[in-house]
C-alpha atoms as a PDB file:
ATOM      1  CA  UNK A   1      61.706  70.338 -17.336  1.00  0.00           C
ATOM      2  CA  UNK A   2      59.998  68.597 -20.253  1.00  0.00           C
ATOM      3  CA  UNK A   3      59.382  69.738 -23.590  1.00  0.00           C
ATOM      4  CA  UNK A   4      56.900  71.803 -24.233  1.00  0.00           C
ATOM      5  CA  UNK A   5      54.258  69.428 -26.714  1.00  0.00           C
ATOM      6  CA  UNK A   6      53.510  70.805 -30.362  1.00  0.00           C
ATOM      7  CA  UNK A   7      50.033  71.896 -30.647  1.00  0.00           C
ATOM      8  CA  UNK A   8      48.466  70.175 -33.931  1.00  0.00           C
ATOM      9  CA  UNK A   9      46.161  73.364 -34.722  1.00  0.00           C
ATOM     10  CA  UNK A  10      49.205  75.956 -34.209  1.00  0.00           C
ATOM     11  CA  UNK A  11      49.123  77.897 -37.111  1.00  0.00           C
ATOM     12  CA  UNK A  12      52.772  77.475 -38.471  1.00  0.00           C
ATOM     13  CA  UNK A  13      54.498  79.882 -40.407  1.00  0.00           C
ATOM     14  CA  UNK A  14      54.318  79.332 -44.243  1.00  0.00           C
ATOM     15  CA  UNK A  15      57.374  78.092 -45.580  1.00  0.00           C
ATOM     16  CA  UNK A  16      58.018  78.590 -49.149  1.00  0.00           C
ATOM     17  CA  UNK A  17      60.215  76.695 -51.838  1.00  0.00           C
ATOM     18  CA  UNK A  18      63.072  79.318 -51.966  1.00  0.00           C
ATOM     19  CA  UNK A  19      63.878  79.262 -48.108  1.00  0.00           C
ATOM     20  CA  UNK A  20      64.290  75.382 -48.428  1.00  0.00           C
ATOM     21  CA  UNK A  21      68.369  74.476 -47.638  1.00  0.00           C
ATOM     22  CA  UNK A  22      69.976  71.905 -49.846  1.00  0.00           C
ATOM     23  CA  UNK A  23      69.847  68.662 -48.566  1.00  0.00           C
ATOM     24  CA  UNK A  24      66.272  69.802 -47.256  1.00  0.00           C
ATOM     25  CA  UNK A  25      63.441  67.527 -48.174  1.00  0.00           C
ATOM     26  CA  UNK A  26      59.963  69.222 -47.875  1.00  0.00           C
ATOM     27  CA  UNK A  27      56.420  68.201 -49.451  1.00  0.00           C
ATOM     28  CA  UNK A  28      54.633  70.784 -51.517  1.00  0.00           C
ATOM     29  CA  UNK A  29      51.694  72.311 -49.805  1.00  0.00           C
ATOM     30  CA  UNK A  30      50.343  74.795 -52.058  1.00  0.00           C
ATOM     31  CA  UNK A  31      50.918  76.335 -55.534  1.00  0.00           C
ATOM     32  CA  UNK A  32      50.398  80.204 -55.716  1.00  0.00           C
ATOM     33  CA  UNK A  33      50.473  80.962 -58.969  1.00  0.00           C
ATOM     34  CA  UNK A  34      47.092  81.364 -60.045  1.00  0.00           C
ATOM     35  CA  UNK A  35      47.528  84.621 -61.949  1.00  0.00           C
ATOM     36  CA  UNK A  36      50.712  83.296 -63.869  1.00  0.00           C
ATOM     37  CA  UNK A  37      48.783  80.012 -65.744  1.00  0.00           C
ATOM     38  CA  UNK A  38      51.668  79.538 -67.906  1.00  0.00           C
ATOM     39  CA  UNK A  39      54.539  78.674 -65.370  1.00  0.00           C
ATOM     40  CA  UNK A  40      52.012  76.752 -63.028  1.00  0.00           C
ATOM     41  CA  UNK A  41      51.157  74.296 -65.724  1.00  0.00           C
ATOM     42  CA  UNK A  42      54.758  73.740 -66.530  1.00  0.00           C
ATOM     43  CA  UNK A  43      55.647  73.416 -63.362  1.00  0.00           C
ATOM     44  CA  UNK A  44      52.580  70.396 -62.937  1.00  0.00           C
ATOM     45  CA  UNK A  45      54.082  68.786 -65.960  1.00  0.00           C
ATOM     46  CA  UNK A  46      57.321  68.694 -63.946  1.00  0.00           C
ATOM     47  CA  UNK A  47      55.293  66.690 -61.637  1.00  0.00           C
ATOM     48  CA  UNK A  48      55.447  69.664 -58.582  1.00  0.00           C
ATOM     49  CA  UNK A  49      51.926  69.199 -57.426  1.00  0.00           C
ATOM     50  CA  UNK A  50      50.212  69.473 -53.709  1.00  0.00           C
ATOM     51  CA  UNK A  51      51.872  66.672 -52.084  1.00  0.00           C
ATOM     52  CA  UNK A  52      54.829  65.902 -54.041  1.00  0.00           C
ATOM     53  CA  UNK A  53      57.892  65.814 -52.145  1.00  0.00           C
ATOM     54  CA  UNK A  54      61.090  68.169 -52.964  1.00  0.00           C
ATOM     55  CA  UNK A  55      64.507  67.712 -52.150  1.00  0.00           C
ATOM     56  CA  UNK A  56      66.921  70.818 -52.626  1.00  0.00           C
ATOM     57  CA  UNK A  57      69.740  69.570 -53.895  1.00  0.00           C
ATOM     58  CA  UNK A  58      71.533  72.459 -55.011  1.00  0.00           C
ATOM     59  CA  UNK A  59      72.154  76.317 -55.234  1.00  0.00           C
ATOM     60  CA  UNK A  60      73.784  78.272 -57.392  1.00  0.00           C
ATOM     61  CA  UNK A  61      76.450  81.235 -55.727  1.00  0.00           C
ATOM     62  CA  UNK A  62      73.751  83.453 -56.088  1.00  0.00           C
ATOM     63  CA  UNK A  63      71.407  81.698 -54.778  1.00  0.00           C
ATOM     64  CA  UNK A  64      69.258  81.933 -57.644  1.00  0.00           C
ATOM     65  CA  UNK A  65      68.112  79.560 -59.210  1.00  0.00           C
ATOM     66  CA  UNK A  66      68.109  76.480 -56.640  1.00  0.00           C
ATOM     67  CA  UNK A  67      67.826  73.085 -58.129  1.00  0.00           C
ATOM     68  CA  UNK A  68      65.096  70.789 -57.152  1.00  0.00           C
ATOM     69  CA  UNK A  69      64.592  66.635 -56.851  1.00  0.00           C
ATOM     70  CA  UNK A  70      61.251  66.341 -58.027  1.00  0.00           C
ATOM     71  CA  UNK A  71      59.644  62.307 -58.772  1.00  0.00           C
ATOM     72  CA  UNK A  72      63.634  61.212 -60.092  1.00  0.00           C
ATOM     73  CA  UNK A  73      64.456  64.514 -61.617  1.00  0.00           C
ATOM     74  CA  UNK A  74      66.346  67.476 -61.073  1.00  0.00           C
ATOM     75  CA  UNK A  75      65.022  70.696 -61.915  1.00  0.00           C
ATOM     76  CA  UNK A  76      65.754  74.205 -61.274  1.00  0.00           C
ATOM     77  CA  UNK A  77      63.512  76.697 -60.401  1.00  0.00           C
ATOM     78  CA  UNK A  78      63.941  80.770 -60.502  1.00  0.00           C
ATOM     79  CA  UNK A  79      63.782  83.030 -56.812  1.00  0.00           C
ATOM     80  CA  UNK A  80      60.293  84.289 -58.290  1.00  0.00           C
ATOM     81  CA  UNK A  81      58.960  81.112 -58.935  1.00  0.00           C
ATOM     82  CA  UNK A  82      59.660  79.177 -56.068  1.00  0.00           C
ATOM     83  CA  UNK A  83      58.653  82.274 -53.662  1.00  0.00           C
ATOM     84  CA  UNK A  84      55.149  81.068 -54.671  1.00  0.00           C
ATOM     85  CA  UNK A  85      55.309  77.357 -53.665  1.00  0.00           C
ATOM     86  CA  UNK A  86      54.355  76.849 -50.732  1.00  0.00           C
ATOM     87  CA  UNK A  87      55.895  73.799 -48.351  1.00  0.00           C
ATOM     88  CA  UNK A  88      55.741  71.462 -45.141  1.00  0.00           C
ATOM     89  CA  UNK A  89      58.864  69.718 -43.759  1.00  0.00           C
ATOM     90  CA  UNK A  90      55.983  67.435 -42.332  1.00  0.00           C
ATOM     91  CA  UNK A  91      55.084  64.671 -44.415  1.00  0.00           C
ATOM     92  CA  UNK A  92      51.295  64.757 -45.177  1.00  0.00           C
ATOM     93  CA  UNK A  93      49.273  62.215 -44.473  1.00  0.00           C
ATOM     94  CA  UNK A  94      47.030  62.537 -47.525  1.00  0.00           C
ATOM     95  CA  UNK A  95      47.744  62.873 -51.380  1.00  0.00           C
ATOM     96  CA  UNK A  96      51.615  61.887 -50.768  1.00  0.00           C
ATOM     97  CA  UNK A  97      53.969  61.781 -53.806  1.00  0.00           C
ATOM     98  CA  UNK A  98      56.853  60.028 -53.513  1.00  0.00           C
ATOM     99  CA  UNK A  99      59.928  61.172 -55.181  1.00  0.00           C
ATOM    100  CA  UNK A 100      62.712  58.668 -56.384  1.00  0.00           C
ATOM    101  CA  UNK A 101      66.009  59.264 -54.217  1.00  0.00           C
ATOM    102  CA  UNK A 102      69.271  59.746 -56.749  1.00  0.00           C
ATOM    103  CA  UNK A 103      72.491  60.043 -54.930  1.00  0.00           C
END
């Protein structure tokens, strides 16, 4: 038996910031937070735009907040927040940000 071939217009389900693991690397898809101006413009200036890749590199106990890799820095972002970003594990072809890999 062979495996079974990914269809390119599947509708996948949407994946969101806060179900990323840690050690996950993902690329930002969509920001829903048009009613909340405020945190979505601070969260531009932190350079988390549509096609900026995200590494999770760490949670706390809780599992709230999670911190975040984002263009050489780390961040973290609140449960509330980061349920609104959406995210790919597929790197996107178009509009790619790359972010600088710290170990």
């Amino acid at each position: 038996m062979g495996k079974k071939k990914k269809d390119p217009n599947e509708k996948q389900n949407p994946v969101t910031l806060d179900q990323v693991e840690v050690g996950q690397t993902v690329w930002v898809t969509k920001i829903a937070l048009d009613d909340d101006e405020n945190m979505r413009r601070r969260l531009q200036d932190l350079g988390i735009i549509e096609g900026t890749r995200v590494v999770c590199r760490q949670s706390a106990p809780s599992g709230n907040p999670k911190s975040f890799l984002v263009r050489g820095a780390v961040i973290a972002i609140r449960t509330q927040d980061s349920s609104r970003i959406y995210v790919t594990t597929e790197h996107p072809e178009e509009n790619y940000q790359d972010s600088e890999v710290i170990e």
